[in-house]
PDB file of N, CA and C in Angstrom:
ATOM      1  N   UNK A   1      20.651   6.771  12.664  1.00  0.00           N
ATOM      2  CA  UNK A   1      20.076   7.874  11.901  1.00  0.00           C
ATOM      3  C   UNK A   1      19.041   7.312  10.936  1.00  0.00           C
ATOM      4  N   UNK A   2      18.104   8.252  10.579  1.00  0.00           N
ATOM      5  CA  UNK A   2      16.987   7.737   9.641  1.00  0.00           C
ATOM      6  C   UNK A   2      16.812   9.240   8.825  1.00  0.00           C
ATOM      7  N   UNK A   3      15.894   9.086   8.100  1.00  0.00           N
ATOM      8  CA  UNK A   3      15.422  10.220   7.310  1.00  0.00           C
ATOM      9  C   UNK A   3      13.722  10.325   7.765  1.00  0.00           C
ATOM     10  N   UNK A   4      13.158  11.904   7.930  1.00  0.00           N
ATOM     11  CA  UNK A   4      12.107  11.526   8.404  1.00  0.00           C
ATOM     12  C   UNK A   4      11.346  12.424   7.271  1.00  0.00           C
ATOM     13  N   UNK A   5       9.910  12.239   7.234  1.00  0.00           N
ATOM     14  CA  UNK A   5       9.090  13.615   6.577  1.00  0.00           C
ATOM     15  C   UNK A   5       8.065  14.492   7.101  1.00  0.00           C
ATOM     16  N   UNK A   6       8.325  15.720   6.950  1.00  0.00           N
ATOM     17  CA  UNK A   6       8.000  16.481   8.035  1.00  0.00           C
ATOM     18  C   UNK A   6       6.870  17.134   7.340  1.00  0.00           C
ATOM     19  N   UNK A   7       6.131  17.994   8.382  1.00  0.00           N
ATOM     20  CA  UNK A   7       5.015  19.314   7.961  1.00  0.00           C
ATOM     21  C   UNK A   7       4.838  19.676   6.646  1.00  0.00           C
ATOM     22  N   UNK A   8       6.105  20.190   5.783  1.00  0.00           N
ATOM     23  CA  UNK A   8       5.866  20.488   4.153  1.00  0.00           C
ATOM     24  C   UNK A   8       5.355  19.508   3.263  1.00  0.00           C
ATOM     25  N   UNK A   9       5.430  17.905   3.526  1.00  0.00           N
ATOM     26  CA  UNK A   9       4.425  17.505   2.805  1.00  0.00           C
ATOM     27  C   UNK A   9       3.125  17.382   3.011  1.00  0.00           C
ATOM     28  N   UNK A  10       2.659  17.625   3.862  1.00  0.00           N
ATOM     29  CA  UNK A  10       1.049  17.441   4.369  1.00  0.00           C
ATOM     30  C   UNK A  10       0.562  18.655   3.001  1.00  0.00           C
ATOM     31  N   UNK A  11      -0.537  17.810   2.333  1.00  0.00           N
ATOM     32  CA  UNK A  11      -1.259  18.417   1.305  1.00  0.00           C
ATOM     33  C   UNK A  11      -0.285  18.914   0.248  1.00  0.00           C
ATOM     34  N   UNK A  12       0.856  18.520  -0.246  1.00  0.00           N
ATOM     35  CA  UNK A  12       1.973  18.705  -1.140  1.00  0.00           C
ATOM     36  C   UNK A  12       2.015  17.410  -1.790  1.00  0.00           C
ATOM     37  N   UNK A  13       2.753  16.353  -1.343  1.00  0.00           N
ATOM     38  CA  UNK A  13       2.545  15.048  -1.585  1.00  0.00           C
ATOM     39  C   UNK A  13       3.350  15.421  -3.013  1.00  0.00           C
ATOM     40  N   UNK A  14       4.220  15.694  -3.381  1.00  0.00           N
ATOM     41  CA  UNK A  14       5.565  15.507  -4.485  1.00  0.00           C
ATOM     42  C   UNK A  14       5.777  14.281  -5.243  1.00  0.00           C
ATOM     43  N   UNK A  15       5.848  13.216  -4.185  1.00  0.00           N
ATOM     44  CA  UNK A  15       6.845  11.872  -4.692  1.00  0.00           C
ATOM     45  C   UNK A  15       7.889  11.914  -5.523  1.00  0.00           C
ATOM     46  N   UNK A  16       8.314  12.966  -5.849  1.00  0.00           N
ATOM     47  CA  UNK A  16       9.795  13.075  -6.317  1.00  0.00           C
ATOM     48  C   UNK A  16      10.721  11.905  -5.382  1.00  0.00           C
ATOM     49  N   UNK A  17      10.710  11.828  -4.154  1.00  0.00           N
ATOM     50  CA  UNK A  17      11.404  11.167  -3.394  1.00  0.00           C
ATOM     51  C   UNK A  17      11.123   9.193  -3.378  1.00  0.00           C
ATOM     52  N   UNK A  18       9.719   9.360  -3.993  1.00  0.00           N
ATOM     53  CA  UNK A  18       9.596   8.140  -3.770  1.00  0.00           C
ATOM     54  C   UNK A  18      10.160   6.950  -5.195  1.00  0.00           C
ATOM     55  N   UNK A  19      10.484   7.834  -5.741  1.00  0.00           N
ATOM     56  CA  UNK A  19      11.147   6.911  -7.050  1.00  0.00           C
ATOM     57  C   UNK A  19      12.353   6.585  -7.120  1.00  0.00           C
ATOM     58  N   UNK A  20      13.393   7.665  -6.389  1.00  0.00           N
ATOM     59  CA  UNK A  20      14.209   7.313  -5.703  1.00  0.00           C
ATOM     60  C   UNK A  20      15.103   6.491  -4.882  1.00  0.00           C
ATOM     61  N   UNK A  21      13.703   6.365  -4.284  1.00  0.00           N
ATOM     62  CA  UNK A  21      14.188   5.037  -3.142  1.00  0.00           C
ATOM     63  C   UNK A  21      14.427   4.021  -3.088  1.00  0.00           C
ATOM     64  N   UNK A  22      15.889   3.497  -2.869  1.00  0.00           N
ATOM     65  CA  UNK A  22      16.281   1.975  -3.501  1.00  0.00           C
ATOM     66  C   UNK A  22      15.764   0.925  -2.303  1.00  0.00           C
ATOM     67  N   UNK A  23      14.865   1.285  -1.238  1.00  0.00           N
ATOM     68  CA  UNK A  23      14.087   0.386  -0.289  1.00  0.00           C
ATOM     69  C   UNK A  23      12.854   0.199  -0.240  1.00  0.00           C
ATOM     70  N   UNK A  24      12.305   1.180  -0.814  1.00  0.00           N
ATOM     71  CA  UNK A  24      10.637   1.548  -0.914  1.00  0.00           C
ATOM     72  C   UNK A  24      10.345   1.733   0.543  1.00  0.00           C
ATOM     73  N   UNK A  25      10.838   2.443   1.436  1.00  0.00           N
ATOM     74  CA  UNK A  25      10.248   3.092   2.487  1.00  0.00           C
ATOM     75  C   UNK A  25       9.648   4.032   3.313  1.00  0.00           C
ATOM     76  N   UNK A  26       9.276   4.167   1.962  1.00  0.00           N
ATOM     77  CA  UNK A  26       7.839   5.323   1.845  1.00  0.00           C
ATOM     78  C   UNK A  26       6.227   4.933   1.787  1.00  0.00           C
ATOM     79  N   UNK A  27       5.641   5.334   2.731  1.00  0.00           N
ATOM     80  CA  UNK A  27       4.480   4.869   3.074  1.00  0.00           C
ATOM     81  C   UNK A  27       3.319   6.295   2.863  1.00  0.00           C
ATOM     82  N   UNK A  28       2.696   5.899   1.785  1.00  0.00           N
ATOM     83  CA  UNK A  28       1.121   6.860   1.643  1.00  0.00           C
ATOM     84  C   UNK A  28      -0.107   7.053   2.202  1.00  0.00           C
ATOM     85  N   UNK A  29      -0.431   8.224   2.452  1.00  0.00           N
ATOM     86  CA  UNK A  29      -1.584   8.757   3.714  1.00  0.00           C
ATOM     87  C   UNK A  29      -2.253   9.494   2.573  1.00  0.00           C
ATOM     88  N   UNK A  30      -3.398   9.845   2.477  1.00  0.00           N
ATOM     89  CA  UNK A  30      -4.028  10.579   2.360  1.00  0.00           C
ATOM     90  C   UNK A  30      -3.462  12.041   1.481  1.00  0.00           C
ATOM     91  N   UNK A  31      -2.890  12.672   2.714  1.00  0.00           N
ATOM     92  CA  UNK A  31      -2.227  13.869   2.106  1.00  0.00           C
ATOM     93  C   UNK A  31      -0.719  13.876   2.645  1.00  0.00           C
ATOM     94  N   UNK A  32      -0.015  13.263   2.665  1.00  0.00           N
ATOM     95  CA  UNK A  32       1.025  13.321   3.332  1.00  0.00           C
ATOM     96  C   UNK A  32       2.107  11.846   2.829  1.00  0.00           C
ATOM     97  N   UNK A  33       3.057  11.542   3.048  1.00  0.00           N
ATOM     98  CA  UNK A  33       4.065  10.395   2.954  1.00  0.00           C
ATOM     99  C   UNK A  33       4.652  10.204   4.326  1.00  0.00           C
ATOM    100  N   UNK A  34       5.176   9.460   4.710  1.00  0.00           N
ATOM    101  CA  UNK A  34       6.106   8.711   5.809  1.00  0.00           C
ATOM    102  C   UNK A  34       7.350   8.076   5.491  1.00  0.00           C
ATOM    103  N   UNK A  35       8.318   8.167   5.904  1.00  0.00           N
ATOM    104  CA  UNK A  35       9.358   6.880   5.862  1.00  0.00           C
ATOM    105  C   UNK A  35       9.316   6.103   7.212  1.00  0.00           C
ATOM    106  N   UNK A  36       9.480   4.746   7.052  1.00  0.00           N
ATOM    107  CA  UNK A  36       9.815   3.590   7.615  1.00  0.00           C
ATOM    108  C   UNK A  36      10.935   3.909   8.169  1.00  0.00           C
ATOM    109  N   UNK A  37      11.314   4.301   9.544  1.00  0.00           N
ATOM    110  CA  UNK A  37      12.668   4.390   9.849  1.00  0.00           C
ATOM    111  C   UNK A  37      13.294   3.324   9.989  1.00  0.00           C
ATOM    112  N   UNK A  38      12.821   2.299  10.129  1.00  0.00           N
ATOM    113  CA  UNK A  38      12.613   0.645  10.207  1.00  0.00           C
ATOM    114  C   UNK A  38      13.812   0.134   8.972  1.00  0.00           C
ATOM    115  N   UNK A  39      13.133   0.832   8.059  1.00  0.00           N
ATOM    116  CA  UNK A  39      13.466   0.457   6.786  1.00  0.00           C
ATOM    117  C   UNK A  39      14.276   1.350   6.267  1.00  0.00           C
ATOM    118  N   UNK A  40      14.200   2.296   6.280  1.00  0.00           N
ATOM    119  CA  UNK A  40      15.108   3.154   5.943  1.00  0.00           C
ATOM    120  C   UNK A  40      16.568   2.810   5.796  1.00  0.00           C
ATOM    121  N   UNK A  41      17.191   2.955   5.231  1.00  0.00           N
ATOM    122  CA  UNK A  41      18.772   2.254   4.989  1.00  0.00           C
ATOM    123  C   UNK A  41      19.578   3.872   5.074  1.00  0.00           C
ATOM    124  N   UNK A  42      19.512   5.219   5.228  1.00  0.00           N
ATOM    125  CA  UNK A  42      20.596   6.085   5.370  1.00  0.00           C
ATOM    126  C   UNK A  42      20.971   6.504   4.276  1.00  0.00           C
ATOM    127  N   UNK A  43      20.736   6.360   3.012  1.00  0.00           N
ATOM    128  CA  UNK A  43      21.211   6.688   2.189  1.00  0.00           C
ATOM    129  C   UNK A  43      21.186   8.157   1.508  1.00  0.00           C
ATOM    130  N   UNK A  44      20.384   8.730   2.044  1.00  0.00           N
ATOM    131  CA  UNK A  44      19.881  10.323   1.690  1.00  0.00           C
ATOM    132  C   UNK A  44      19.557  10.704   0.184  1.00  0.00           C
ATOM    133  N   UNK A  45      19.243   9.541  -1.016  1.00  0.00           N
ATOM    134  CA  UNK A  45      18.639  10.444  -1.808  1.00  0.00           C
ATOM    135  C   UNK A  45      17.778  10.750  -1.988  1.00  0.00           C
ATOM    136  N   UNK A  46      16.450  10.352  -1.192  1.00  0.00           N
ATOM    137  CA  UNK A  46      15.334  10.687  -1.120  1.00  0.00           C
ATOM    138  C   UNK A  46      15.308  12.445  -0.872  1.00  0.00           C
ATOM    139  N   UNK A  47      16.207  12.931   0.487  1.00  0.00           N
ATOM    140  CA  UNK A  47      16.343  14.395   0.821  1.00  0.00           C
ATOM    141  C   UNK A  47      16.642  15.520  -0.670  1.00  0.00           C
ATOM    142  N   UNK A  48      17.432  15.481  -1.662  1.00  0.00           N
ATOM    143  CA  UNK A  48      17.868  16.612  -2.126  1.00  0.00           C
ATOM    144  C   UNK A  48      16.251  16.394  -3.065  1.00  0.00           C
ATOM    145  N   UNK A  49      16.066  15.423  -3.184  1.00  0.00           N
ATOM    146  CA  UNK A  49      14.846  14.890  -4.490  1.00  0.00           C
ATOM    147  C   UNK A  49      12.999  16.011  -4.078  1.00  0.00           C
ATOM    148  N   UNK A  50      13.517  16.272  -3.178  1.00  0.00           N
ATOM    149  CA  UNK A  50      11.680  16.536  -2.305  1.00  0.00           C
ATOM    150  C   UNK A  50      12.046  18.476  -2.600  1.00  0.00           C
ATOM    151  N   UNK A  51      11.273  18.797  -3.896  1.00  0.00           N
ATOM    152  CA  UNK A  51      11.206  20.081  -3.835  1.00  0.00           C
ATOM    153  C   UNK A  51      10.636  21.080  -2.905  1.00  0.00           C
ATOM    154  N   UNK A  52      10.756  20.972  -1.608  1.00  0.00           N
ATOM    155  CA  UNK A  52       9.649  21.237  -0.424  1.00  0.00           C
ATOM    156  C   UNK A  52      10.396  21.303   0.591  1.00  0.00           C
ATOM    157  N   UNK A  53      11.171  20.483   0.126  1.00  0.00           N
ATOM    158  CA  UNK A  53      12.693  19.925   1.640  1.00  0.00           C
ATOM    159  C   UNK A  53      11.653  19.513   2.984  1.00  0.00           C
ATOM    160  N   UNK A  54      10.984  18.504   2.444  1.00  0.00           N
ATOM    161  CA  UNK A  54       9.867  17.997   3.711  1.00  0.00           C
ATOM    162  C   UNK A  54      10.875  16.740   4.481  1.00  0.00           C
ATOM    163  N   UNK A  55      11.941  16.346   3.821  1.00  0.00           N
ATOM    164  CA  UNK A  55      12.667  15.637   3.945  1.00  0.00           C
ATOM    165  C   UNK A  55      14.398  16.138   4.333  1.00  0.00           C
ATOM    166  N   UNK A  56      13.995  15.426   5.932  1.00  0.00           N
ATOM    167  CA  UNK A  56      15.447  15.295   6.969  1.00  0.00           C
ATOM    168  C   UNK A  56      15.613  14.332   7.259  1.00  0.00           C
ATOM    169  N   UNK A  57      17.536  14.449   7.911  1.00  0.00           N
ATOM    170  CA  UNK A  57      17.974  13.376   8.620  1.00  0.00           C
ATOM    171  C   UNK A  57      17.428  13.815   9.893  1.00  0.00           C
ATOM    172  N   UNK A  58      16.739  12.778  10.649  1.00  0.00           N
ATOM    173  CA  UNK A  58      16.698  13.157  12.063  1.00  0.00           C
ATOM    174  C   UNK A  58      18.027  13.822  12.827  1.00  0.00           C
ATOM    175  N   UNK A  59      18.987  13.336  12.497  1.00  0.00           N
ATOM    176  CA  UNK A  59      20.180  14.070  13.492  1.00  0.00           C
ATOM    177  C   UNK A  59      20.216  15.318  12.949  1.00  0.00           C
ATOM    178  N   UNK A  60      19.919  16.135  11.834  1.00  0.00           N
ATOM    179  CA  UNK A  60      19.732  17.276  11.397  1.00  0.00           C
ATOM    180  C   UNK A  60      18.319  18.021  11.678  1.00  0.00           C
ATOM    181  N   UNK A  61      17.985  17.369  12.120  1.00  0.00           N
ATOM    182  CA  UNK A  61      16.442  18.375  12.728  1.00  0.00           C
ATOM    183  C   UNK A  61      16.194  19.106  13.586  1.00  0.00           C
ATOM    184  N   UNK A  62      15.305  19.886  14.058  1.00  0.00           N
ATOM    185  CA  UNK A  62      15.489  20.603  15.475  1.00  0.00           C
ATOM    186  C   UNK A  62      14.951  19.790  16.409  1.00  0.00           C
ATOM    187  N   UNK A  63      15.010  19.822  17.487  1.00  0.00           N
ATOM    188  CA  UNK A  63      15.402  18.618  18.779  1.00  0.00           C
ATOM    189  C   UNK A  63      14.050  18.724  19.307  1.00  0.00           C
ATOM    190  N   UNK A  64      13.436  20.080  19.103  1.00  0.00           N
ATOM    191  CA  UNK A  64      11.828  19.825  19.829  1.00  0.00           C
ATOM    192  C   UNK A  64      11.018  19.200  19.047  1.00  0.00           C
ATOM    193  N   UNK A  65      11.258  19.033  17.802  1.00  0.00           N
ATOM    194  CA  UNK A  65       9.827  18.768  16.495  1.00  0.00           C
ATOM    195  C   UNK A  65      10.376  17.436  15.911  1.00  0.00           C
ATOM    196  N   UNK A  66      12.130  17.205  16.441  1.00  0.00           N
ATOM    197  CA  UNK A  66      12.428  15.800  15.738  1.00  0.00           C
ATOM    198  C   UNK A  66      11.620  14.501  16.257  1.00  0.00           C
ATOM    199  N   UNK A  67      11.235  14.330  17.678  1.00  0.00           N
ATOM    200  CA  UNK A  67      11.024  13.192  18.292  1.00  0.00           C
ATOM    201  C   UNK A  67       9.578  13.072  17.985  1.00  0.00           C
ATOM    202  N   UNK A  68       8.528  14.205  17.939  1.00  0.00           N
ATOM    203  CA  UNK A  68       6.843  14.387  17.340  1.00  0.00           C
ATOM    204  C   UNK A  68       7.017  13.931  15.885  1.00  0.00           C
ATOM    205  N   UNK A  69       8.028  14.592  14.608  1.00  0.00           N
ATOM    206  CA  UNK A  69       8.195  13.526  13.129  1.00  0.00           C
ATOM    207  C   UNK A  69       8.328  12.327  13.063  1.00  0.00           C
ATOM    208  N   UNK A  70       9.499  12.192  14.318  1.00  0.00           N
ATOM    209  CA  UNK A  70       9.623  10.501  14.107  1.00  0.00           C
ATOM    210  C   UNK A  70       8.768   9.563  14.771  1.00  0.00           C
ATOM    211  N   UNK A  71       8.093  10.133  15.670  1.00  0.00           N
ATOM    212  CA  UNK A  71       6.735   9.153  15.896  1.00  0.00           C
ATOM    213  C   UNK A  71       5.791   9.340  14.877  1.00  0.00           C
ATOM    214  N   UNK A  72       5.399  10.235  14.178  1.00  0.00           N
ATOM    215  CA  UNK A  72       4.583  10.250  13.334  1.00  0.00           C
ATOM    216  C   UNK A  72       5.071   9.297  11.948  1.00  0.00           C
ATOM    217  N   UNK A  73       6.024   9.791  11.669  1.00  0.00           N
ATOM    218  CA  UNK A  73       6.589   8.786  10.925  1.00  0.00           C
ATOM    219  C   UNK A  73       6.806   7.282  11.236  1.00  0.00           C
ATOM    220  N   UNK A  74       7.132   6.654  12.370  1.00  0.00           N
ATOM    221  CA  UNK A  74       7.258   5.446  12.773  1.00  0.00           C
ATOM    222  C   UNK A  74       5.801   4.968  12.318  1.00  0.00           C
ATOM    223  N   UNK A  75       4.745   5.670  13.498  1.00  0.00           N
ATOM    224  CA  UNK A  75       3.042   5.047  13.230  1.00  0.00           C
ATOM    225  C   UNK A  75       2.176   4.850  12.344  1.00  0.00           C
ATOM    226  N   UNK A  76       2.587   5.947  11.126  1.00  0.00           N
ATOM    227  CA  UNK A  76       2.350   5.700  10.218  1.00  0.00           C
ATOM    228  C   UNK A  76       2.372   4.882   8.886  1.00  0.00           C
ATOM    229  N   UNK A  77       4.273   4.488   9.143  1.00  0.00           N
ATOM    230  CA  UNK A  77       4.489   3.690   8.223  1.00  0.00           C
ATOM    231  C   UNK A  77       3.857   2.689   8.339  1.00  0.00           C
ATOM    232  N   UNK A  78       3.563   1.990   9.940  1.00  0.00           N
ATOM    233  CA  UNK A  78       2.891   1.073  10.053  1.00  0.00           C
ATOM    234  C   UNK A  78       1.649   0.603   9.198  1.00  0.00           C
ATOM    235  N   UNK A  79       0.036   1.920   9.473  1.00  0.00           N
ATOM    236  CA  UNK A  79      -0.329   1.980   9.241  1.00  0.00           C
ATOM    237  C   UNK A  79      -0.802   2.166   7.850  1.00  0.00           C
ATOM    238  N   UNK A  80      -0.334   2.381   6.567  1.00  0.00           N
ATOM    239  CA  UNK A  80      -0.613   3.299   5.412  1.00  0.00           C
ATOM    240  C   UNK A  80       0.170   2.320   4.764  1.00  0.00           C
ATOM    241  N   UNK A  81      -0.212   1.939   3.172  1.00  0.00           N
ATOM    242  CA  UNK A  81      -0.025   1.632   1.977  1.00  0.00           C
ATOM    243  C   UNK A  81       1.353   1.814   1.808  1.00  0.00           C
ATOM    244  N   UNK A  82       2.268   0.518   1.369  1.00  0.00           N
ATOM    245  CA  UNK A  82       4.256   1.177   1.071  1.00  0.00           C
ATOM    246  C   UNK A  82       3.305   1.549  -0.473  1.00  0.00           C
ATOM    247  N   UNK A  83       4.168   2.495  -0.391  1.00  0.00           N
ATOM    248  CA  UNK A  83       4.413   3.075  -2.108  1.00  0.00           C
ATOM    249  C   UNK A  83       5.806   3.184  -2.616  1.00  0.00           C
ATOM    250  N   UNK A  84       5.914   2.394  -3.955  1.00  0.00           N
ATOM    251  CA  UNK A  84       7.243   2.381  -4.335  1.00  0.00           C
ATOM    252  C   UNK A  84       6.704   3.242  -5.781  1.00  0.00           C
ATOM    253  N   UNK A  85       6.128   3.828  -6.589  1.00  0.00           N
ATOM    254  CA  UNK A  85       6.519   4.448  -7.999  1.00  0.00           C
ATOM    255  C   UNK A  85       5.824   5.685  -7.521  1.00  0.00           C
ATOM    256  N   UNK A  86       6.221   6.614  -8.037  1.00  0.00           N
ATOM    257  CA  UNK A  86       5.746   8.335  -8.002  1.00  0.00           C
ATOM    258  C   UNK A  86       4.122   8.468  -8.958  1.00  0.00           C
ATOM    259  N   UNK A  87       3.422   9.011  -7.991  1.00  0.00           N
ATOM    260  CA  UNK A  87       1.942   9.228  -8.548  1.00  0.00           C
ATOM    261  C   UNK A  87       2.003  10.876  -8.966  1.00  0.00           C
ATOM    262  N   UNK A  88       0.640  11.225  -9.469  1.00  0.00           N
ATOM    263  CA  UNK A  88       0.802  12.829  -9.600  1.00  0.00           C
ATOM    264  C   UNK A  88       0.091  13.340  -7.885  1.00  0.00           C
ATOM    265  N   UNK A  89       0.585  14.762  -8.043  1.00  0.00           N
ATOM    266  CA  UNK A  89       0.007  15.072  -6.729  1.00  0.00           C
ATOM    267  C   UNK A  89      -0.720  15.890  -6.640  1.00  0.00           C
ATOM    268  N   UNK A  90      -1.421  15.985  -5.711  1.00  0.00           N
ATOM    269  CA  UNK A  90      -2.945  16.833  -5.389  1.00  0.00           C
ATOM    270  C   UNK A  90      -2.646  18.069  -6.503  1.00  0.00           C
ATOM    271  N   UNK A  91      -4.113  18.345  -7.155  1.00  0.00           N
ATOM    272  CA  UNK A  91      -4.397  19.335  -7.806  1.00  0.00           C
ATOM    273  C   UNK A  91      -3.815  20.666  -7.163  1.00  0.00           C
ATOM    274  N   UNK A  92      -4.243  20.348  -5.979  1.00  0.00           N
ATOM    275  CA  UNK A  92      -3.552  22.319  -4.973  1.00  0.00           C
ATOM    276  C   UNK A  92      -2.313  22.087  -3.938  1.00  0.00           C
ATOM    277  N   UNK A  93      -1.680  21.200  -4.457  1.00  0.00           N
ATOM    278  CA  UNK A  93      -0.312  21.185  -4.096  1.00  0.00           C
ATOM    279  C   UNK A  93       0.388  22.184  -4.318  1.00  0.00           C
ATOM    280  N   UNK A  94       0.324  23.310  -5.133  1.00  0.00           N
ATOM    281  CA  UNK A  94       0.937  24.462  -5.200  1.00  0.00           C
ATOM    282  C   UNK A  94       0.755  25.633  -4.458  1.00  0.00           C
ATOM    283  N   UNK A  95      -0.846  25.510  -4.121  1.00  0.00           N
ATOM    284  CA  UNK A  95      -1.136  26.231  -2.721  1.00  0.00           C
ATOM    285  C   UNK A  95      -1.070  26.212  -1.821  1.00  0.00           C
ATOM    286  N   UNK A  96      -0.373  24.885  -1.434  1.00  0.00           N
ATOM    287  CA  UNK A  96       0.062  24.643   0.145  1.00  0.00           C
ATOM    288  C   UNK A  96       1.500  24.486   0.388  1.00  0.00           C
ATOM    289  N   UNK A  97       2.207  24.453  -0.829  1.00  0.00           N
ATOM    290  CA  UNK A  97       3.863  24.587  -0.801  1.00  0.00           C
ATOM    291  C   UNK A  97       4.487  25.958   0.366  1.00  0.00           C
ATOM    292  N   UNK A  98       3.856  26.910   0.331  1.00  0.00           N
ATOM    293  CA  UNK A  98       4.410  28.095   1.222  1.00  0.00           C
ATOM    294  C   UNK A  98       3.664  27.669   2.632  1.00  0.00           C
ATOM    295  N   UNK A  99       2.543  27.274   2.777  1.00  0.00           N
ATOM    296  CA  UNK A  99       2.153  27.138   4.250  1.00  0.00           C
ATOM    297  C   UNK A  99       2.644  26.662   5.155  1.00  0.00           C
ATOM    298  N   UNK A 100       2.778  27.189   5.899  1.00  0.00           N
ATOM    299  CA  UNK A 100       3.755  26.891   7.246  1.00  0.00           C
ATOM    300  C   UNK A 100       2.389  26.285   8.314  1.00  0.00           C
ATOM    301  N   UNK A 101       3.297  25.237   9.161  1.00  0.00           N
ATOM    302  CA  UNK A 101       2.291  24.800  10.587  1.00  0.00           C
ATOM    303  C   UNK A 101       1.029  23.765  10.382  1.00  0.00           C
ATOM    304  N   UNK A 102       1.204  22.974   9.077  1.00  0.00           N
ATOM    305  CA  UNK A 102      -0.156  22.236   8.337  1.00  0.00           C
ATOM    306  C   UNK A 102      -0.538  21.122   9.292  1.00  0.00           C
ATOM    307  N   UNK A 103       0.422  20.722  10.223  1.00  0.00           N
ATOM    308  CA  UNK A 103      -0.100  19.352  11.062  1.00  0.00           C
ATOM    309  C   UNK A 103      -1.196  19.145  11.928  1.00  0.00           C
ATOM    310  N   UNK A 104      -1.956  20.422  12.344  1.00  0.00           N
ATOM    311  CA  UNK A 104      -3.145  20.884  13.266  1.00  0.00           C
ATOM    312  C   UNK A 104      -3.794  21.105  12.324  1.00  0.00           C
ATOM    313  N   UNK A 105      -4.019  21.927  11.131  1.00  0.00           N
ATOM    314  CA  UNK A 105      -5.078  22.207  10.073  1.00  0.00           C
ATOM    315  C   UNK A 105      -5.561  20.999   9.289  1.00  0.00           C
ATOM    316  N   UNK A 106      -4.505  20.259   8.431  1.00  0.00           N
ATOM    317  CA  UNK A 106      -4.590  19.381   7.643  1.00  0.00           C
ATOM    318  C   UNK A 106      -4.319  18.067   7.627  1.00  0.00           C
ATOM    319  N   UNK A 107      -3.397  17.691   8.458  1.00  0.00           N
ATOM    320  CA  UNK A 107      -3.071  16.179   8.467  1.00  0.00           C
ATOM    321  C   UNK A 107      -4.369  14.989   8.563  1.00  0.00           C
ATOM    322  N   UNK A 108      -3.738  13.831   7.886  1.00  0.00           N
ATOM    323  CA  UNK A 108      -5.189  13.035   7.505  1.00  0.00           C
ATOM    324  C   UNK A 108      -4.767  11.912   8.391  1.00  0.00           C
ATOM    325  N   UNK A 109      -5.453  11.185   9.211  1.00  0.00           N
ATOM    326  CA  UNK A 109      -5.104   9.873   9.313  1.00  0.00           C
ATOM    327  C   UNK A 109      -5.118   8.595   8.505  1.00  0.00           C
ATOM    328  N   UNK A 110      -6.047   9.231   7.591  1.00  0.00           N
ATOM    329  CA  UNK A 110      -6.972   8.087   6.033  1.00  0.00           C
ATOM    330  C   UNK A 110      -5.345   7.624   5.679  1.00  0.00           C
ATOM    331  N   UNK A 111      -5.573   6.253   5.062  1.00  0.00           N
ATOM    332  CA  UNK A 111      -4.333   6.018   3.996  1.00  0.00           C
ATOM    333  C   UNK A 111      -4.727   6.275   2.811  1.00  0.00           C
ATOM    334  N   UNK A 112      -3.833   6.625   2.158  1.00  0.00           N
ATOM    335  CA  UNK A 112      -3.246   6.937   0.654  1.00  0.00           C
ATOM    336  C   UNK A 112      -3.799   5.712  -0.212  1.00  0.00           C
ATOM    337  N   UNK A 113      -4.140   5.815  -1.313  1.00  0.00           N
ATOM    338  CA  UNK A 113      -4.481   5.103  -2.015  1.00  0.00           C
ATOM    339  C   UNK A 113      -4.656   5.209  -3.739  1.00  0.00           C
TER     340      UNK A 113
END
């Protein structure tokens, strides 16, 4: 099992979760975060921490959209900046908290910085 981050953070970007994390396996994009499933240790407090609930256990996910998060999540961590301390987040993070379906509109490949 791992924890993955899904659709609700794209253009939200919280980091509530990332201060949290006693592994730092959280990786920064642009508009979005990743976990390292790699790295990930199971511990779940990153999940209750993410006001957005962008954050699952993969074995708790739905079975069509779990295996598309966790590749996205795997490739990314690769790719993108670890971030271990909580930054502020996008100015219109409050306008994209209700949007549903952001991974075709908005997702960035850029890393976080």
């Amino acid at each position: 099992m791992t924890y993955i981050v899904k659709d609700e953070c794209i253009k939200c970007k919280l980091m509530d979760c990332v201060d949290v994390c006693p592994v730092d396996c959280f990786y920064e994009g642009e508009n979005m975060l990743v976990i390292n499933p790699e790295e990930c240790i199971d511990c779940g407090v990153c999940e209750p921490e993410c006001p957005v609930d962008a954050i699952v256990a993969d074995v708790n996910y739905e079975e069509n959209d779990k295996q598309k998060w966790l590749e996205i999540n795997e490739k990314y961590s690769k790719l993108w900046p670890n971030i271990s301390k909580k930054k502020d987040p996008p100015k219109d993070a409050d306008d994209f908290r209700k949007v549903k379906n952001k991974l075709d509109k908005y997702f960035s490949e850029k890393p976080g910085g």
